[in-house]
PDB file of N, CA and C in Angstrom:
ATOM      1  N   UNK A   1      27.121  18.865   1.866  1.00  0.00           N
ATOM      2  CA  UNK A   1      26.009  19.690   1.435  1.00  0.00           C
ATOM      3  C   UNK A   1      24.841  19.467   2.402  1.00  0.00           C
ATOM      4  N   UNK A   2      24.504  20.800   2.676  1.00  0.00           N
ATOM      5  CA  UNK A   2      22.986  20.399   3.701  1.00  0.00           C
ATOM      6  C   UNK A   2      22.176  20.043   3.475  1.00  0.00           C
ATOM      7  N   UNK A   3      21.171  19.435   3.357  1.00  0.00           N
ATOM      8  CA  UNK A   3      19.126  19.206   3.132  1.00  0.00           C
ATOM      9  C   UNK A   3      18.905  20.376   3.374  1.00  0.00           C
ATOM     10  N   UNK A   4      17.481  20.101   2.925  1.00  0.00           N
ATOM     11  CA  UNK A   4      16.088  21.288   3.289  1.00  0.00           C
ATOM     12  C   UNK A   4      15.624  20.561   4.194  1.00  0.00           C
ATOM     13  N   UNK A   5      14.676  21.224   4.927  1.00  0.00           N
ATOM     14  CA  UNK A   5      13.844  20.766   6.003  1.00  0.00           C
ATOM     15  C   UNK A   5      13.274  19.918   5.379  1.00  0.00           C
ATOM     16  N   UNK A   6      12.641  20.460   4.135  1.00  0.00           N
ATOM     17  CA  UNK A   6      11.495  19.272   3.696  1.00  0.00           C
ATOM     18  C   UNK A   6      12.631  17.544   3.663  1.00  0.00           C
ATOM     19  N   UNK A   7      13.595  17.958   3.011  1.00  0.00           N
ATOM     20  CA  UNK A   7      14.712  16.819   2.467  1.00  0.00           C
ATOM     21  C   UNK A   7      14.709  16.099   4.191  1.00  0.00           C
ATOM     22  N   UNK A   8      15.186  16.934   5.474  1.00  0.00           N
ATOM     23  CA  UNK A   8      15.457  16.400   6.235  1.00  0.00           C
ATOM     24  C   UNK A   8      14.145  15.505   7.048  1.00  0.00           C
ATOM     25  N   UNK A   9      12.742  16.628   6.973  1.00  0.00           N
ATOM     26  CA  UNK A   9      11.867  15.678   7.105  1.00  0.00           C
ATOM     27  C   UNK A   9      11.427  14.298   6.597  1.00  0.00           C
ATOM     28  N   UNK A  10      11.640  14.444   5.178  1.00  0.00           N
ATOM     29  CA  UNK A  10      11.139  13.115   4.362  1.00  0.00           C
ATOM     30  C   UNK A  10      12.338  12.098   4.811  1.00  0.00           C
ATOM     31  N   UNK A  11      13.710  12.587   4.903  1.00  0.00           N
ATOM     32  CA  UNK A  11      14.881  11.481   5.580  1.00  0.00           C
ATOM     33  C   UNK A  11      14.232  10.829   7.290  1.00  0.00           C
ATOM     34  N   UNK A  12      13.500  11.595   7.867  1.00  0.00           N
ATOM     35  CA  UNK A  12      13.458  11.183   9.301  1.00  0.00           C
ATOM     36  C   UNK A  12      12.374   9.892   8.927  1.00  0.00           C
ATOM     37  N   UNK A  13      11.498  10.543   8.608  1.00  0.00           N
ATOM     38  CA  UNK A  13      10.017   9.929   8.573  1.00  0.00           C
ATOM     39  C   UNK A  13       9.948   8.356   7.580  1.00  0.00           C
ATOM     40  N   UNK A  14      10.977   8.262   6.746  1.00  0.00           N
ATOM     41  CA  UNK A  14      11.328   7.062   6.215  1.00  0.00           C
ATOM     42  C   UNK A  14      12.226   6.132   6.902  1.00  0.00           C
ATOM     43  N   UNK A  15      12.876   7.084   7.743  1.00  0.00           N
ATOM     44  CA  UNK A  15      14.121   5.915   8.160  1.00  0.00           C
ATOM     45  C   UNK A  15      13.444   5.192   9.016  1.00  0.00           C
ATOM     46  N   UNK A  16      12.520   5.918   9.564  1.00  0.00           N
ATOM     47  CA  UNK A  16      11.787   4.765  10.809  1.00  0.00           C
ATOM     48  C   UNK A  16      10.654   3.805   9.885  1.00  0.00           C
ATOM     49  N   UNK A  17      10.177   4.221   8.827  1.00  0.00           N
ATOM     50  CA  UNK A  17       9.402   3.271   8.354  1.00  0.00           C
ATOM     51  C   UNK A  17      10.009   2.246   7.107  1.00  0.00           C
ATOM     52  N   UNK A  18      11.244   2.580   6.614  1.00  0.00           N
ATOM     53  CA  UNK A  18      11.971   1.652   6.053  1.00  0.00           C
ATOM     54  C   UNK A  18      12.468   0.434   6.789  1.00  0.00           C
ATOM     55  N   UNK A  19      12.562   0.473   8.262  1.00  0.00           N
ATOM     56  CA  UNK A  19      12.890  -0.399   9.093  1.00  0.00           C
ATOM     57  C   UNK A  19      12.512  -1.747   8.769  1.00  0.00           C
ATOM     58  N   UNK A  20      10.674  -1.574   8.498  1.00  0.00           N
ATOM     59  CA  UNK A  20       9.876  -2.490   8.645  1.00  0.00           C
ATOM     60  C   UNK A  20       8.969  -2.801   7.455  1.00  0.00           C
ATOM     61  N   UNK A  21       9.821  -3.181   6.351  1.00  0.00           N
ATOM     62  CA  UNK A  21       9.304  -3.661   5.095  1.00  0.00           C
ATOM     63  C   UNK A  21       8.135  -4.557   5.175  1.00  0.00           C
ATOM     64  N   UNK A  22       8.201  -5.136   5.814  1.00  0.00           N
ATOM     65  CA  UNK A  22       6.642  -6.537   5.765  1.00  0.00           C
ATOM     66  C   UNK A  22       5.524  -5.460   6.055  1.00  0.00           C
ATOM     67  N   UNK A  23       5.931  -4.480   7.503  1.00  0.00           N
ATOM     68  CA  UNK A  23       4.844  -4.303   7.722  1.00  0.00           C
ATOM     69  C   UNK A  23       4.122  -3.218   6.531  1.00  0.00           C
ATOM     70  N   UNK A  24       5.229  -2.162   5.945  1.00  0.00           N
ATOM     71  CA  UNK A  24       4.715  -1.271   5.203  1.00  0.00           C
ATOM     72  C   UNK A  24       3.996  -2.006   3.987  1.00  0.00           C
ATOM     73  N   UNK A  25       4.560  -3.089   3.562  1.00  0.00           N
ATOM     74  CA  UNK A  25       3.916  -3.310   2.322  1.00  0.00           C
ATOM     75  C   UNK A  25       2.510  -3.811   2.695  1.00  0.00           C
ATOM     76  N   UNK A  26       2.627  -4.540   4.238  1.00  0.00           N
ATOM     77  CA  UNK A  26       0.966  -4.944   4.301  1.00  0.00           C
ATOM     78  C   UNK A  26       0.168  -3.839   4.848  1.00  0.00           C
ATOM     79  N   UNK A  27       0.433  -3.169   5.484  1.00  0.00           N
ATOM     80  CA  UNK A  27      -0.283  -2.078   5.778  1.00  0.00           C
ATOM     81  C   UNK A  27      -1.115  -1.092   4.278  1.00  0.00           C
ATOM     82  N   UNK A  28       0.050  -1.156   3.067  1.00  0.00           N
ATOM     83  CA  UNK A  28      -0.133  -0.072   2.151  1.00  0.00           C
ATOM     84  C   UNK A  28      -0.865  -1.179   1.122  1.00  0.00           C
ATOM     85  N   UNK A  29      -0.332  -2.111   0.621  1.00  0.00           N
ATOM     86  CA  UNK A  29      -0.846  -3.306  -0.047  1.00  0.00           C
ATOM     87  C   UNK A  29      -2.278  -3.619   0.272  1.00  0.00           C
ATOM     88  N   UNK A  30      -2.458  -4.024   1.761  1.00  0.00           N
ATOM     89  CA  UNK A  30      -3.651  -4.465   1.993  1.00  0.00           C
ATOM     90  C   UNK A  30      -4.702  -3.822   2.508  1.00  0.00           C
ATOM     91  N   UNK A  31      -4.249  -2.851   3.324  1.00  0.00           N
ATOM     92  CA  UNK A  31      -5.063  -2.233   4.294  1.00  0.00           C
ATOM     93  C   UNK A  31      -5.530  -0.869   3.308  1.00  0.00           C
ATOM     94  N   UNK A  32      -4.211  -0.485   2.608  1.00  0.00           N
ATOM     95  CA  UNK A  32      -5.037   1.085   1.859  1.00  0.00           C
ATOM     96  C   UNK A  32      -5.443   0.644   0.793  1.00  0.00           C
ATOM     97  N   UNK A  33      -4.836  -0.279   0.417  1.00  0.00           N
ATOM     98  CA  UNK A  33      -5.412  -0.737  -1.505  1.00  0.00           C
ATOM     99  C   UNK A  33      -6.737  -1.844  -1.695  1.00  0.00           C
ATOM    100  N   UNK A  34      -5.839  -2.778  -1.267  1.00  0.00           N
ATOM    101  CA  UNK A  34      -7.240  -4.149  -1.214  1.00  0.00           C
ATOM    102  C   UNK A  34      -8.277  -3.889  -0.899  1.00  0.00           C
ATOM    103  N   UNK A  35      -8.484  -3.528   0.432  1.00  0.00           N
ATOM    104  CA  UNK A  35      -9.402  -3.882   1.467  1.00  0.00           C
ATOM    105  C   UNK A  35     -10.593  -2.891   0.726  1.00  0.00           C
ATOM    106  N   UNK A  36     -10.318  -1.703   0.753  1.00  0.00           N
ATOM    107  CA  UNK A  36     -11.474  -0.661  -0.005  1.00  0.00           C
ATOM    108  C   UNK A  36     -11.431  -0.819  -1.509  1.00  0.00           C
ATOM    109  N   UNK A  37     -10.405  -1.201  -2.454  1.00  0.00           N
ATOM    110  CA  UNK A  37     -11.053  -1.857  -3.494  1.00  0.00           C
ATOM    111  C   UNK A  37     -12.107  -3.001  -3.596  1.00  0.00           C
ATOM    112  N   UNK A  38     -11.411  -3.986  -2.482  1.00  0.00           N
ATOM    113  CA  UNK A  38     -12.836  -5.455  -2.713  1.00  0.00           C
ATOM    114  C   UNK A  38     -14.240  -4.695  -2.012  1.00  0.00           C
ATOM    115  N   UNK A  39     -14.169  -4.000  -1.165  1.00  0.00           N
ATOM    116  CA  UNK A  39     -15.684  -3.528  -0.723  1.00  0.00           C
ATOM    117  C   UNK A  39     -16.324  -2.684  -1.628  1.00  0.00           C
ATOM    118  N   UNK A  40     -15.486  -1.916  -2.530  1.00  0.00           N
ATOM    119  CA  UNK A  40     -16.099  -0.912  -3.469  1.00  0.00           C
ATOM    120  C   UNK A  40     -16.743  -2.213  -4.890  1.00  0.00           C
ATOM    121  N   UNK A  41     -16.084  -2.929  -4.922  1.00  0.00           N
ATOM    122  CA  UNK A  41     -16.386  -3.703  -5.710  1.00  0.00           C
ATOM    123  C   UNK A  41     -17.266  -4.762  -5.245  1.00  0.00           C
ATOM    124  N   UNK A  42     -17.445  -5.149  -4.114  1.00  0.00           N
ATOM    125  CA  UNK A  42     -18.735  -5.783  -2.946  1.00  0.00           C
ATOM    126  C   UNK A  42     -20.294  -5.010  -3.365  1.00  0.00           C
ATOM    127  N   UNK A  43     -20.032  -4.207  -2.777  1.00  0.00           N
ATOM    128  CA  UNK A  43     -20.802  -2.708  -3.240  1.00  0.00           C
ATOM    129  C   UNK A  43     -21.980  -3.102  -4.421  1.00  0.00           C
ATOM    130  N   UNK A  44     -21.116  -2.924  -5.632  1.00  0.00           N
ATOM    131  CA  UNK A  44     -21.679  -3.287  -6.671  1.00  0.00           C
ATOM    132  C   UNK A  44     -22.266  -4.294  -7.000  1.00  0.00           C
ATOM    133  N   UNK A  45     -21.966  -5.653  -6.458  1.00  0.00           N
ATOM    134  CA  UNK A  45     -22.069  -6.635  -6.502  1.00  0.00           C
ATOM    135  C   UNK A  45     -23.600  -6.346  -5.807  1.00  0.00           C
ATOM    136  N   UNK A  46     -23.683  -6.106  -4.559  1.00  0.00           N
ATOM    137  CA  UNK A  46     -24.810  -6.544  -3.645  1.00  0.00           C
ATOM    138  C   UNK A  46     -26.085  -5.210  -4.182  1.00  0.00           C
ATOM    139  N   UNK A  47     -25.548  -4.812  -5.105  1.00  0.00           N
ATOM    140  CA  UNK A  47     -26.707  -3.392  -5.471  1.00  0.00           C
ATOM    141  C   UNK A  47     -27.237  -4.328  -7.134  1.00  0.00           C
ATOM    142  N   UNK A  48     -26.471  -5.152  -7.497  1.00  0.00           N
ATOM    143  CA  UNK A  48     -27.381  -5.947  -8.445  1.00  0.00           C
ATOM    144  C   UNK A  48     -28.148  -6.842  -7.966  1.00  0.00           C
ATOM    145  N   UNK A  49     -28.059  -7.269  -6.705  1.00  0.00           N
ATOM    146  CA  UNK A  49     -28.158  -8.523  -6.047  1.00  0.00           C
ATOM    147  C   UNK A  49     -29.631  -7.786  -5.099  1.00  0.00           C
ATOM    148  N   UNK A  50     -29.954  -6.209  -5.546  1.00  0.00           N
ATOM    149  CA  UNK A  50     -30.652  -5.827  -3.849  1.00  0.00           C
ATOM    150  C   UNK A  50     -30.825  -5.737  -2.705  1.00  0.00           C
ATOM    151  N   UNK A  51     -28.793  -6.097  -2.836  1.00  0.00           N
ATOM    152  CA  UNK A  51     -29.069  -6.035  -1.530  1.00  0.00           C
ATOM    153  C   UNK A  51     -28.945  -7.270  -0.918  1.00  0.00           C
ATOM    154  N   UNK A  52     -29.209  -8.041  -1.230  1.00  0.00           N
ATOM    155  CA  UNK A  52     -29.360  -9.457  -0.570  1.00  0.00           C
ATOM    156  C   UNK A  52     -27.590 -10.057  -0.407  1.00  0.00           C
ATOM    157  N   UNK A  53     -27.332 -10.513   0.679  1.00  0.00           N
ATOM    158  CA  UNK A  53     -26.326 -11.296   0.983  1.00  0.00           C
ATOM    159  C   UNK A  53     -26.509 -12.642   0.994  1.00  0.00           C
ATOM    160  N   UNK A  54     -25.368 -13.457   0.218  1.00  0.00           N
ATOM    161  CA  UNK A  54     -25.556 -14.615   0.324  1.00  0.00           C
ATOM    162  C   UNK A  54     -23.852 -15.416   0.420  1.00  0.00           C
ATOM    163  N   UNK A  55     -23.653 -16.969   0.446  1.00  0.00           N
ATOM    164  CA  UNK A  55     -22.250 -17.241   0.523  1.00  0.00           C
ATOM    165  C   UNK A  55     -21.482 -16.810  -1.210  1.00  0.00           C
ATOM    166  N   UNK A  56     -22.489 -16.776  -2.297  1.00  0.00           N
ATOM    167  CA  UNK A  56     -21.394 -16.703  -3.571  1.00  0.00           C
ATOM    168  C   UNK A  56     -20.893 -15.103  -3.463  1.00  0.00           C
ATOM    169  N   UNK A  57     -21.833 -14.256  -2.954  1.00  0.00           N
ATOM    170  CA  UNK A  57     -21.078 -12.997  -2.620  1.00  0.00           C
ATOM    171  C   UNK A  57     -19.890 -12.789  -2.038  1.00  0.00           C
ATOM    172  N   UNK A  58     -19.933 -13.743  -0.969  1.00  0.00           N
ATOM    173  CA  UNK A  58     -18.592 -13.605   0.096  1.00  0.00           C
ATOM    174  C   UNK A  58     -17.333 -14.421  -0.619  1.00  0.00           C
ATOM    175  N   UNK A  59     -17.735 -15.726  -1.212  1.00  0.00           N
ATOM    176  CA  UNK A  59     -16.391 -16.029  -2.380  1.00  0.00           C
ATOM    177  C   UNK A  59     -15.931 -15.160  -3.098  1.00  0.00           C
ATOM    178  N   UNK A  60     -16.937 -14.351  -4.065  1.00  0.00           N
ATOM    179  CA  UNK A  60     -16.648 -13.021  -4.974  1.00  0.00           C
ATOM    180  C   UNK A  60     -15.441 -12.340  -3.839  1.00  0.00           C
ATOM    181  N   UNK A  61     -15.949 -12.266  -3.052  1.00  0.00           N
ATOM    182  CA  UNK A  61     -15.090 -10.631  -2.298  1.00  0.00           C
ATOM    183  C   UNK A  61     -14.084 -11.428  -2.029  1.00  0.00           C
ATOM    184  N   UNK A  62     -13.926 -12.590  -1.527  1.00  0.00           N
ATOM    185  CA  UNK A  62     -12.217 -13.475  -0.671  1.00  0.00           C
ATOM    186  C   UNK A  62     -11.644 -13.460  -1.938  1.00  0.00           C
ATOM    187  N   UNK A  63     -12.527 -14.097  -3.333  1.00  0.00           N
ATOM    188  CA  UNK A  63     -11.397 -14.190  -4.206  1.00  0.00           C
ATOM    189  C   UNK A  63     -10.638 -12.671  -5.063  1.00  0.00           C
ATOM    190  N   UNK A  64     -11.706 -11.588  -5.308  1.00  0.00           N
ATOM    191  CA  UNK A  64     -11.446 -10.393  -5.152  1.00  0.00           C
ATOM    192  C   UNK A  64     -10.243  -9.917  -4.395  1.00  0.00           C
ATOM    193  N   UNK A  65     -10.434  -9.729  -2.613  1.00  0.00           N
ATOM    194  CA  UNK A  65      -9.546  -9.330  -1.811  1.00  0.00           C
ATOM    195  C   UNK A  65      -8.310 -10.111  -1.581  1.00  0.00           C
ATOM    196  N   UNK A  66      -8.182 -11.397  -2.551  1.00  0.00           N
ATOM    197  CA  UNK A  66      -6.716 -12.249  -2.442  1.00  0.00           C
ATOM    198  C   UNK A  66      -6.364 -11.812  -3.910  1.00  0.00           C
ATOM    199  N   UNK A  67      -6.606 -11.714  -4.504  1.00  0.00           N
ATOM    200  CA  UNK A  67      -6.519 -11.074  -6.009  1.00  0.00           C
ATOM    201  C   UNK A  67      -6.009  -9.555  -6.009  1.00  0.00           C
ATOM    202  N   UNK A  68      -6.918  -8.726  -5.294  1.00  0.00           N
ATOM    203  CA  UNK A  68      -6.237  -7.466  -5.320  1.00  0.00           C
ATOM    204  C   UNK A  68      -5.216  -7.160  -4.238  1.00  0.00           C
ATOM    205  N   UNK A  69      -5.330  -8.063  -2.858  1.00  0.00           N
ATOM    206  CA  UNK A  69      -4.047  -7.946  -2.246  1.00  0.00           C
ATOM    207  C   UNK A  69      -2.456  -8.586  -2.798  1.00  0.00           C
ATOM    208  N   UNK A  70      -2.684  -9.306  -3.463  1.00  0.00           N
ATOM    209  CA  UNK A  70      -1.615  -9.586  -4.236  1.00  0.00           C
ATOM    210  C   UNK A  70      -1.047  -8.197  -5.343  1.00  0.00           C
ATOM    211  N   UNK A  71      -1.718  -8.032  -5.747  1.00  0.00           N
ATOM    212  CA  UNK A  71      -1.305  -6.832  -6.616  1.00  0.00           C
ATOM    213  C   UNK A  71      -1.242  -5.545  -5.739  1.00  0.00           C
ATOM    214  N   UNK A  72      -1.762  -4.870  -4.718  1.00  0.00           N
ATOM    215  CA  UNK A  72      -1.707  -4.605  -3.758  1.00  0.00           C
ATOM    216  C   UNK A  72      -0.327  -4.110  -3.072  1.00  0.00           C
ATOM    217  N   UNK A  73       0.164  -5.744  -2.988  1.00  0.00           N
ATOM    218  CA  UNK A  73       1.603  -5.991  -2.432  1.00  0.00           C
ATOM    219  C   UNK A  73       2.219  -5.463  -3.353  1.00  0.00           C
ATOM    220  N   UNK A  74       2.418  -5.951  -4.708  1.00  0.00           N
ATOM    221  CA  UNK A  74       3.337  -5.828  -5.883  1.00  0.00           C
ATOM    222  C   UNK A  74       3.297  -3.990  -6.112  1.00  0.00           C
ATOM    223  N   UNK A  75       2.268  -3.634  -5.395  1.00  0.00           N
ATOM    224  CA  UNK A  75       2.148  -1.876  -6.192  1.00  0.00           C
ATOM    225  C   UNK A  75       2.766  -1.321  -4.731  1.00  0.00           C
ATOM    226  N   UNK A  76       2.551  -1.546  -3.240  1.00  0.00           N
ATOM    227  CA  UNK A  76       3.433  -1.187  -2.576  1.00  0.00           C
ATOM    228  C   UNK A  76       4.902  -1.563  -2.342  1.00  0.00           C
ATOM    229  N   UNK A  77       5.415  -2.896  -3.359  1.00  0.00           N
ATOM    230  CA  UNK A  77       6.877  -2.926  -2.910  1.00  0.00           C
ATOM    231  C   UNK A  77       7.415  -1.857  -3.884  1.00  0.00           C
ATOM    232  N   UNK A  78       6.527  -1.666  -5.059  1.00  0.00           N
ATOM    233  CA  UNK A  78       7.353  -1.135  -5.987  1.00  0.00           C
ATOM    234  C   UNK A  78       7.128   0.596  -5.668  1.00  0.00           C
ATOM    235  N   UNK A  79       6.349   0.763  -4.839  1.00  0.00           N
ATOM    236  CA  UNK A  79       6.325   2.366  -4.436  1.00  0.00           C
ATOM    237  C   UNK A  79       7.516   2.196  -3.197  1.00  0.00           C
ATOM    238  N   UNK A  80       7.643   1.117  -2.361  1.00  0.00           N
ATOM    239  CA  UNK A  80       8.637   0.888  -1.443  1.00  0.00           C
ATOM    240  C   UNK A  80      10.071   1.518  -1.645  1.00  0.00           C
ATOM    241  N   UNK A  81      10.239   0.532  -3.190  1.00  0.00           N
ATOM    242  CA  UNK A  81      11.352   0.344  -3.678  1.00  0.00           C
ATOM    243  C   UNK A  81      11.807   1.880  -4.488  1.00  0.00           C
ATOM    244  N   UNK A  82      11.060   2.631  -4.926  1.00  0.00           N
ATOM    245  CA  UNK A  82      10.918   4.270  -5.208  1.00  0.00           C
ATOM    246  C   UNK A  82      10.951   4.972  -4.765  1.00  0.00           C
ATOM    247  N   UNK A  83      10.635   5.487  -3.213  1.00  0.00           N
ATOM    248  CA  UNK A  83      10.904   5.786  -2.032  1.00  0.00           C
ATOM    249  C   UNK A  83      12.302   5.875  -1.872  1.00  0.00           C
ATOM    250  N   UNK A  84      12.690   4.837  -1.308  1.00  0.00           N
ATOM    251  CA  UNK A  84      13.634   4.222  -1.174  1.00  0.00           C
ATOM    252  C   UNK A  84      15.320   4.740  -1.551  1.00  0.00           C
ATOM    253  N   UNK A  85      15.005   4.176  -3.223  1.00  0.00           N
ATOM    254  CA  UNK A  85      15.863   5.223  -4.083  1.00  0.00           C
ATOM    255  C   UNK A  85      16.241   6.540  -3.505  1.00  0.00           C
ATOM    256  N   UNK A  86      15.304   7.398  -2.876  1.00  0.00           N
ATOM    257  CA  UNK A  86      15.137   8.808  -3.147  1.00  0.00           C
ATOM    258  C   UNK A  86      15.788   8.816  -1.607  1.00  0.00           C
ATOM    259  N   UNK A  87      15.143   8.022  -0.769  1.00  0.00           N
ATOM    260  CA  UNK A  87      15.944   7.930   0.528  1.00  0.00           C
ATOM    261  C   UNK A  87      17.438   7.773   0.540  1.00  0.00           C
ATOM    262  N   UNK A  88      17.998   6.851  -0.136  1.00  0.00           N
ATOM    263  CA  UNK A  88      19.529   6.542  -0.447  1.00  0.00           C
ATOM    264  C   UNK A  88      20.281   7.471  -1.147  1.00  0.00           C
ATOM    265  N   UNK A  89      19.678   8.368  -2.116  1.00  0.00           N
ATOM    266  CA  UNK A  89      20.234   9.223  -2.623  1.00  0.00           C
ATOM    267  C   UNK A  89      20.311  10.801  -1.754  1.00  0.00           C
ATOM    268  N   UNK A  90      19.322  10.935  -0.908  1.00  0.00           N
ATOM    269  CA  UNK A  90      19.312  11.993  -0.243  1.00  0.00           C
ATOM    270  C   UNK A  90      20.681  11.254   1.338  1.00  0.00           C
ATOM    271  N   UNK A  91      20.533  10.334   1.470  1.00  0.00           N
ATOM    272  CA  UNK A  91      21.587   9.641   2.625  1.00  0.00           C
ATOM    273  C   UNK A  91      23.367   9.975   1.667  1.00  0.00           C
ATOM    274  N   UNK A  92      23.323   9.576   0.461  1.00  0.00           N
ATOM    275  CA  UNK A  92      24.620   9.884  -0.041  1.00  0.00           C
ATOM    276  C   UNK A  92      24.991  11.122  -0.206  1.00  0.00           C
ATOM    277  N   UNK A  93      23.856  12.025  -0.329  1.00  0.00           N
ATOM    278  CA  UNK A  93      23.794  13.460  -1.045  1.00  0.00           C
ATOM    279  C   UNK A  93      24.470  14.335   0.662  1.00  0.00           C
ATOM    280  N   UNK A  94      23.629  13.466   2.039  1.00  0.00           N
ATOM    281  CA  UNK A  94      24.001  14.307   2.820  1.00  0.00           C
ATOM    282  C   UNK A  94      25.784  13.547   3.203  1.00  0.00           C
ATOM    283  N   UNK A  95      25.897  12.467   2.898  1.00  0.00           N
ATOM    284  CA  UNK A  95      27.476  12.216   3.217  1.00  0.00           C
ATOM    285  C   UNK A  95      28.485  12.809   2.572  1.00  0.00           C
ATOM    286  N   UNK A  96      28.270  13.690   1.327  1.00  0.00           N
ATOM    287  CA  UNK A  96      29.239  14.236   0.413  1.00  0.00           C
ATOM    288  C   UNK A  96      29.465  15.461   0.662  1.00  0.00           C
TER     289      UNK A  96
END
C-alpha cells in the first residue's frame, strides 16, 4: 500500500530525527520547554522584586529550570515515544 505525501513526508523527517534520541529530548525538553518556562516564571519573580536582581533570584530560577527540565524531559520522551508509534506503524503499513 502507498503513503500520502503528507505520510511520506512525516516518514522522512522523523527517520532522521529518531536517530538521535538524547539529542531530541534535550533539545525539546530543555531548550523549548524549560528554558522559557523558568524565564517566564523569572519574570514574575523580578516584577515583585522591581526589578531588582539578586543571588536568591538566581537559586529560584536553577532550582525552577532543574525542576522543569526534568519534567521537560519526561514530556518530550513521552511525545518521542508517540511519534514514534505512528512512525512504526506507517514503516509496517508501507511494508505490507
Amino acid at each position: 500500500m502507498s503513503l500520502t505525501p503528507k505520510q511520506e513526508n512525516f516518514y522522512k523527517k522523523w527517520e532522521i530525527k529518531r536517530a538521535n534520541k538524547i539529542k531530541y529530548l534535550l533539545i525539546n525538553g530543555l531548550l523549548y520547554w524549560a528554558l522559557p518556562f523558568s524565564l517566564f516564571l523569572m519574570m514574575f519573580e523580578l516584577y515583585d522584586q522591581q526589578f531588582i536582581f539578586s543571588t536568591s533570584i538566581l537559586i529560584k530560577f536553577l532550582s525552577v529550570f532543574v525542576i522543569t527540565g526534568v519534567l521537560g524531559i519526561l514530556k518530550a520522551l513521552l511525545s518521542f515515544n508517540t511519534i514514534d508509534k505512528s512512525y512504526l506503524a506507517l514503516k509496517n503499513k508501507e511494508e505490507i
